[in-house]
C-alpha atoms as a PDB file:
ATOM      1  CA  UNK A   1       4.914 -43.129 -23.251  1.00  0.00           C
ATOM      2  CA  UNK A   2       2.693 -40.924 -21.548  1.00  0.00           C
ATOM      3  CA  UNK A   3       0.549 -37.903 -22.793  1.00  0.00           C
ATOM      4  CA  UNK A   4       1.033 -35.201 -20.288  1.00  0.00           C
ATOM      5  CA  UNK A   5      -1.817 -32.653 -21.282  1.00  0.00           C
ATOM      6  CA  UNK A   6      -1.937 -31.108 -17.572  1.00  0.00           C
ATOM      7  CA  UNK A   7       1.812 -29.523 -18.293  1.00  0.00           C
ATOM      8  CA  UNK A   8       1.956 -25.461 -17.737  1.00  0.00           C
ATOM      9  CA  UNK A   9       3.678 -22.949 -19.737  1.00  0.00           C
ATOM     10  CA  UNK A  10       4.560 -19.701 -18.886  1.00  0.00           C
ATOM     11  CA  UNK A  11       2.793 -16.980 -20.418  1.00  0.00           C
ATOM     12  CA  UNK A  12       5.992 -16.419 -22.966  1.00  0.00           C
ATOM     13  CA  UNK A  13       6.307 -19.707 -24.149  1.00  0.00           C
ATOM     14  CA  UNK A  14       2.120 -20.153 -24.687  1.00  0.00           C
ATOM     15  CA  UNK A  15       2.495 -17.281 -26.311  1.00  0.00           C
ATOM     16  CA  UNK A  16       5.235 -19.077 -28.591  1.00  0.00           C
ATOM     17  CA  UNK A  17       3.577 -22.032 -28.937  1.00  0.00           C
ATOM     18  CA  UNK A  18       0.127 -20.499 -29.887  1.00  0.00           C
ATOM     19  CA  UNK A  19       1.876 -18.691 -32.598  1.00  0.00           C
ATOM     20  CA  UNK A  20       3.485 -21.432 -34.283  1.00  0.00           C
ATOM     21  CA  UNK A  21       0.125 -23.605 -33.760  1.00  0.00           C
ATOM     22  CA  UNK A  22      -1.707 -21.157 -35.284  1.00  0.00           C
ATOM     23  CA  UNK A  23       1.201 -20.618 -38.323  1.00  0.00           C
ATOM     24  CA  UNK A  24       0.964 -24.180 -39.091  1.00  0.00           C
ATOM     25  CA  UNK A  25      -2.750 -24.351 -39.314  1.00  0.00           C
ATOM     26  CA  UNK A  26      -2.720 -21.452 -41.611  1.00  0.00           C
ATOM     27  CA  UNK A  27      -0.052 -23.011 -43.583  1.00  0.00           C
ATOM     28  CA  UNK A  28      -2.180 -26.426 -44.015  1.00  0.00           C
ATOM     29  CA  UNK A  29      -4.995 -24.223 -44.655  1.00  0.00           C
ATOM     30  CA  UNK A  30      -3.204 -22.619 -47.861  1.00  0.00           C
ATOM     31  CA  UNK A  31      -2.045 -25.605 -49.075  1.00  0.00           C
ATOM     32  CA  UNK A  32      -5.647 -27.272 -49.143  1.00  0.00           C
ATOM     33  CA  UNK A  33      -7.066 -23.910 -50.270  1.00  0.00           C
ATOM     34  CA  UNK A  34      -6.775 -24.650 -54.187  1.00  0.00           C
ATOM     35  CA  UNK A  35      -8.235 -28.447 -53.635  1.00  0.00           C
ATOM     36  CA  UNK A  36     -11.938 -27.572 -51.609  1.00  0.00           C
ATOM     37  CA  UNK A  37     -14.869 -26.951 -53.111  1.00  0.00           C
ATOM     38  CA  UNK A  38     -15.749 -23.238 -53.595  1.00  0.00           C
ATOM     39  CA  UNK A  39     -18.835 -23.025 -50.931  1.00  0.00           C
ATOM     40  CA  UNK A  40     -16.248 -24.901 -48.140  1.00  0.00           C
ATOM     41  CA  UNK A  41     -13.816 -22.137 -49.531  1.00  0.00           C
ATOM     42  CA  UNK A  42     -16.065 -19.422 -48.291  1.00  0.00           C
ATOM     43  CA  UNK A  43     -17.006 -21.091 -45.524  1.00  0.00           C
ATOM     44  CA  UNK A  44     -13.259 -21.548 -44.383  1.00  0.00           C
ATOM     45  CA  UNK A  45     -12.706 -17.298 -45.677  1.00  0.00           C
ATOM     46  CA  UNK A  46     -15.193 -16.448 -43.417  1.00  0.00           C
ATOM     47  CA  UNK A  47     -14.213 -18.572 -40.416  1.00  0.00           C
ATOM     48  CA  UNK A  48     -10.916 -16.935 -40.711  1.00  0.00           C
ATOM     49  CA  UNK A  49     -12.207 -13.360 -40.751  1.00  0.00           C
ATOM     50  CA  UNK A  50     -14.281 -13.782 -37.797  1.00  0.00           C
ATOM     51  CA  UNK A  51     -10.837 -15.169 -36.526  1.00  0.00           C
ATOM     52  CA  UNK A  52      -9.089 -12.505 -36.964  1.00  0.00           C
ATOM     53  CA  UNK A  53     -11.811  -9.703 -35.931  1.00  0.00           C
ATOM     54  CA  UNK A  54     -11.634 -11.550 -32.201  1.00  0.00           C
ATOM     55  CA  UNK A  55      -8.477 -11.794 -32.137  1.00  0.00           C
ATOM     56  CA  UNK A  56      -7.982  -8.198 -32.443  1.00  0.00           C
ATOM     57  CA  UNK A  57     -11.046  -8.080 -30.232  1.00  0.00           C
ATOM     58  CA  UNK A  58      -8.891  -9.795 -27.595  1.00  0.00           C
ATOM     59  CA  UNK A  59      -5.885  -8.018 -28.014  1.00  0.00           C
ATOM     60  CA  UNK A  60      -7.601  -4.672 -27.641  1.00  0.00           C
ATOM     61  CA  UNK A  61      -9.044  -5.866 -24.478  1.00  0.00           C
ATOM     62  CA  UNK A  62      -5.355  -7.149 -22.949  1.00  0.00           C
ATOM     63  CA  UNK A  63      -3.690  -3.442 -24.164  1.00  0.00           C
ATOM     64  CA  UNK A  64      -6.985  -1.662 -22.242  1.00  0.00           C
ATOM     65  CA  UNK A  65      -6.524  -3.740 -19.283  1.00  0.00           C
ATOM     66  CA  UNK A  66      -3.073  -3.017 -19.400  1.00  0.00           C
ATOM     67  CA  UNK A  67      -2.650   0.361 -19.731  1.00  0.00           C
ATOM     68  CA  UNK A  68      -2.715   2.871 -17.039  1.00  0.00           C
ATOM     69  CA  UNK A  69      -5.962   5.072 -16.610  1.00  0.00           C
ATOM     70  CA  UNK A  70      -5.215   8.559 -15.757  1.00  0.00           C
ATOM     71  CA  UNK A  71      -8.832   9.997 -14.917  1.00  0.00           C
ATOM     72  CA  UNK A  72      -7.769  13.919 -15.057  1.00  0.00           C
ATOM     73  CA  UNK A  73      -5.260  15.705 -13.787  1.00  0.00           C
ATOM     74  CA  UNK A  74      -4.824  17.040 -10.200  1.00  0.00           C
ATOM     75  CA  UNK A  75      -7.379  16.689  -7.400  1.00  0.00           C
ATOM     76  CA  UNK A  76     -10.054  14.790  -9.957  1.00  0.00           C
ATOM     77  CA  UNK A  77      -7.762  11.850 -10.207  1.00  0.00           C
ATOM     78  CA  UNK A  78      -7.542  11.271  -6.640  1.00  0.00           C
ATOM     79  CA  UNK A  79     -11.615  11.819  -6.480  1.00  0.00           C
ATOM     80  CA  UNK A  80     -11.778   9.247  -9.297  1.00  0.00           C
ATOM     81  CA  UNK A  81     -10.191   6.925  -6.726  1.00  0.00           C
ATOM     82  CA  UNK A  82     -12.527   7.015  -3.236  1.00  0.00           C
ATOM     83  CA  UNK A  83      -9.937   4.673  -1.358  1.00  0.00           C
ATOM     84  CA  UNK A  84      -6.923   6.752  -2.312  1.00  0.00           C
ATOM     85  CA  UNK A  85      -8.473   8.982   0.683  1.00  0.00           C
ATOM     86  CA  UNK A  86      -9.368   6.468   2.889  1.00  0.00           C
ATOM     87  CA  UNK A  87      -6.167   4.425   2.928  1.00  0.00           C
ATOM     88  CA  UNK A  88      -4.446   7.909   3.129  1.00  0.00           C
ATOM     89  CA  UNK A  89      -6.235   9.008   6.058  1.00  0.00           C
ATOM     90  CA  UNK A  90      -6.192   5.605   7.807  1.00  0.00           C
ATOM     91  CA  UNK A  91      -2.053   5.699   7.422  1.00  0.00           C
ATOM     92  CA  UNK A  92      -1.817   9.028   8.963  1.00  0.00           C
ATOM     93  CA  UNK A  93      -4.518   8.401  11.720  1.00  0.00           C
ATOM     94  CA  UNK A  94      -1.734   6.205  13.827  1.00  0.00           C
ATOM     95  CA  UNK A  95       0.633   8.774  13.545  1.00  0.00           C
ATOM     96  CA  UNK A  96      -1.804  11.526  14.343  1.00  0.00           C
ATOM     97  CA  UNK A  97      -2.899   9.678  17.460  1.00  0.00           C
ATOM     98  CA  UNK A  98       0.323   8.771  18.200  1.00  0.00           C
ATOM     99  CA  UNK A  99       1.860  12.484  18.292  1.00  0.00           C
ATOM    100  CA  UNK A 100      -1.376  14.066  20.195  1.00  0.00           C
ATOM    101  CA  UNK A 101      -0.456  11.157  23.008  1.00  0.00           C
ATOM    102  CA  UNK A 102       2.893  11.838  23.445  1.00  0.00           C
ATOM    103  CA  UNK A 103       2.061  15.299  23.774  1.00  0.00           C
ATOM    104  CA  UNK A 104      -0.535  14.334  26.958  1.00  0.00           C
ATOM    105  CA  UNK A 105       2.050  12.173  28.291  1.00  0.00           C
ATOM    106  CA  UNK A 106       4.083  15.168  28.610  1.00  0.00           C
ATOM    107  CA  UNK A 107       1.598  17.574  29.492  1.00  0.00           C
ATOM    108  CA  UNK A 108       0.827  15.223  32.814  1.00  0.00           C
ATOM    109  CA  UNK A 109       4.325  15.089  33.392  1.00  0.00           C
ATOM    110  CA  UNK A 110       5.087  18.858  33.310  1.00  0.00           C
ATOM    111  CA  UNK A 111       1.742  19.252  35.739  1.00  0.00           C
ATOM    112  CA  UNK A 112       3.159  16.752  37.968  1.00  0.00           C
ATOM    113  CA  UNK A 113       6.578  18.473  38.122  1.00  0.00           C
ATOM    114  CA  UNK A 114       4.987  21.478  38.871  1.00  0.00           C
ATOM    115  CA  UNK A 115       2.859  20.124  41.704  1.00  0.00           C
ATOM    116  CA  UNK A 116       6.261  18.570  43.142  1.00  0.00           C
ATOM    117  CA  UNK A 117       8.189  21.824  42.735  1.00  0.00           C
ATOM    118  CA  UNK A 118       5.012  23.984  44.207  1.00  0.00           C
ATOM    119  CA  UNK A 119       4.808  21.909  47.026  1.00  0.00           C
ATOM    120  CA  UNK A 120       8.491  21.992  47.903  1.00  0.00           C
ATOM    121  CA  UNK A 121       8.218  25.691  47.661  1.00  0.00           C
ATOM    122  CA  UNK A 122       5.159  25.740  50.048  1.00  0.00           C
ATOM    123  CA  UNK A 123       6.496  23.811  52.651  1.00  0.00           C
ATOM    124  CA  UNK A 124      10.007  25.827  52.685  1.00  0.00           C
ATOM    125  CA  UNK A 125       7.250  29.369  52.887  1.00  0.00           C
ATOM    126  CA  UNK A 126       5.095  27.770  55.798  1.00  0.00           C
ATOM    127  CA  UNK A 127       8.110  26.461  57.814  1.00  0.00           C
ATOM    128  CA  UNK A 128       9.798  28.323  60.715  1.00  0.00           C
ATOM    129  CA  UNK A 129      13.409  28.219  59.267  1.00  0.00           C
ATOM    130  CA  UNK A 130      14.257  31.199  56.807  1.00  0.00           C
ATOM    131  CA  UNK A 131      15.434  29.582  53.099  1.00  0.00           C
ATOM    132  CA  UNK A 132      19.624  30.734  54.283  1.00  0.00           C
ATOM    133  CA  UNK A 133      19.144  27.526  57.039  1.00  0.00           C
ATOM    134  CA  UNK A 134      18.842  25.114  54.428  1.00  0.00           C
ATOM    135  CA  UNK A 135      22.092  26.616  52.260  1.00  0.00           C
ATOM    136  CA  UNK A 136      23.610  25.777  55.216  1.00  0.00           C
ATOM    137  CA  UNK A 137      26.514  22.854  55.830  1.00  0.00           C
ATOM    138  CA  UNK A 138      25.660  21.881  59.224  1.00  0.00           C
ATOM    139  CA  UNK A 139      21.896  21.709  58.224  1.00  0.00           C
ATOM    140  CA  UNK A 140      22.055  18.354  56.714  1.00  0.00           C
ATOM    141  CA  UNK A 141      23.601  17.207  59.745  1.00  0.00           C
ATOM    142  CA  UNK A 142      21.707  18.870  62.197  1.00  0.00           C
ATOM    143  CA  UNK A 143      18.331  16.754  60.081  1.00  0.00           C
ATOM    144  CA  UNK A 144      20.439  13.702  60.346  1.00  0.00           C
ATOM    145  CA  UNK A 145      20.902  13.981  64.399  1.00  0.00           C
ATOM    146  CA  UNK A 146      16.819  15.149  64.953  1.00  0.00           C
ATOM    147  CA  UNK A 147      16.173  12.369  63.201  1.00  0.00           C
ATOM    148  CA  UNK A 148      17.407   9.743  65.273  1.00  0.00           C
END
């Protein structure tokens, strides 16, 4: 038979097994009470207060750590919390970046339209041809015969 002391609980069924432990003791404790010597007596009274006083100790600790903290209400609870800002300006910083670079893209792609469309216009201005030759049907074939 083999003593398995490296078995885990969860927290539930520590919880459980610390509070029977810690019945039983007390139990044994009452029933030996009435045989000890008074000064062991005290010394056992005592133990148990101090007991007690850290256990609530303890407990008080695990409902503080437990609990939320509200800091104040409105913008002081976000200032309580420096990263709140941070992590919210770091999220939208992609998306800020992100929008302003679209926006270039088409900015550069409007310009180069415009330059395309410009220089279409210029060259149909400079040229010898008035803009009714190119409405023209036999125009397209007439550029199709000059050149070859």
């Amino acid at each position: 038979m083999t003593n398995n002391t490296n078995s885990t609980y969860s927290l539930p069924d520590r919880d459980g097994l610390e509070a029977r432990f810690g019945v039983r003791v007390a139990s044994m404790l009452g029933e030996r009470s009435q045989s000890t010597a008074p000064d062991i007596s005290e010394r056992l009274r005592f133990a148990r207060e101090q007991a007690m006083a850290r256990a609530q100790a303890a407990r008080r600790q695990e409902q503080l750590a437990a609990a939320p903290v509200v800091v104040g209400r409105g913008r002081s609870a976000v200032l309580a919390n420096p990263l709140g800002w941070w992590f919210k300006l770091g999220s939208v910083a992609p998306l800020a970046l992100l929008v302003l670079g679209l926006a270039g893209i088409a900015h550069v792609h409007d310009k180069a339209q415009i330059a395309a469309v410009a220089e279409v216009d210029a060259a149909l201005l400079s040229d010898d041809l008035p803009p009714a030759a190119y409405t023209d049907p036999g125009f397209a074939e007439y550029l199709k015969t000059n050149r070859e």
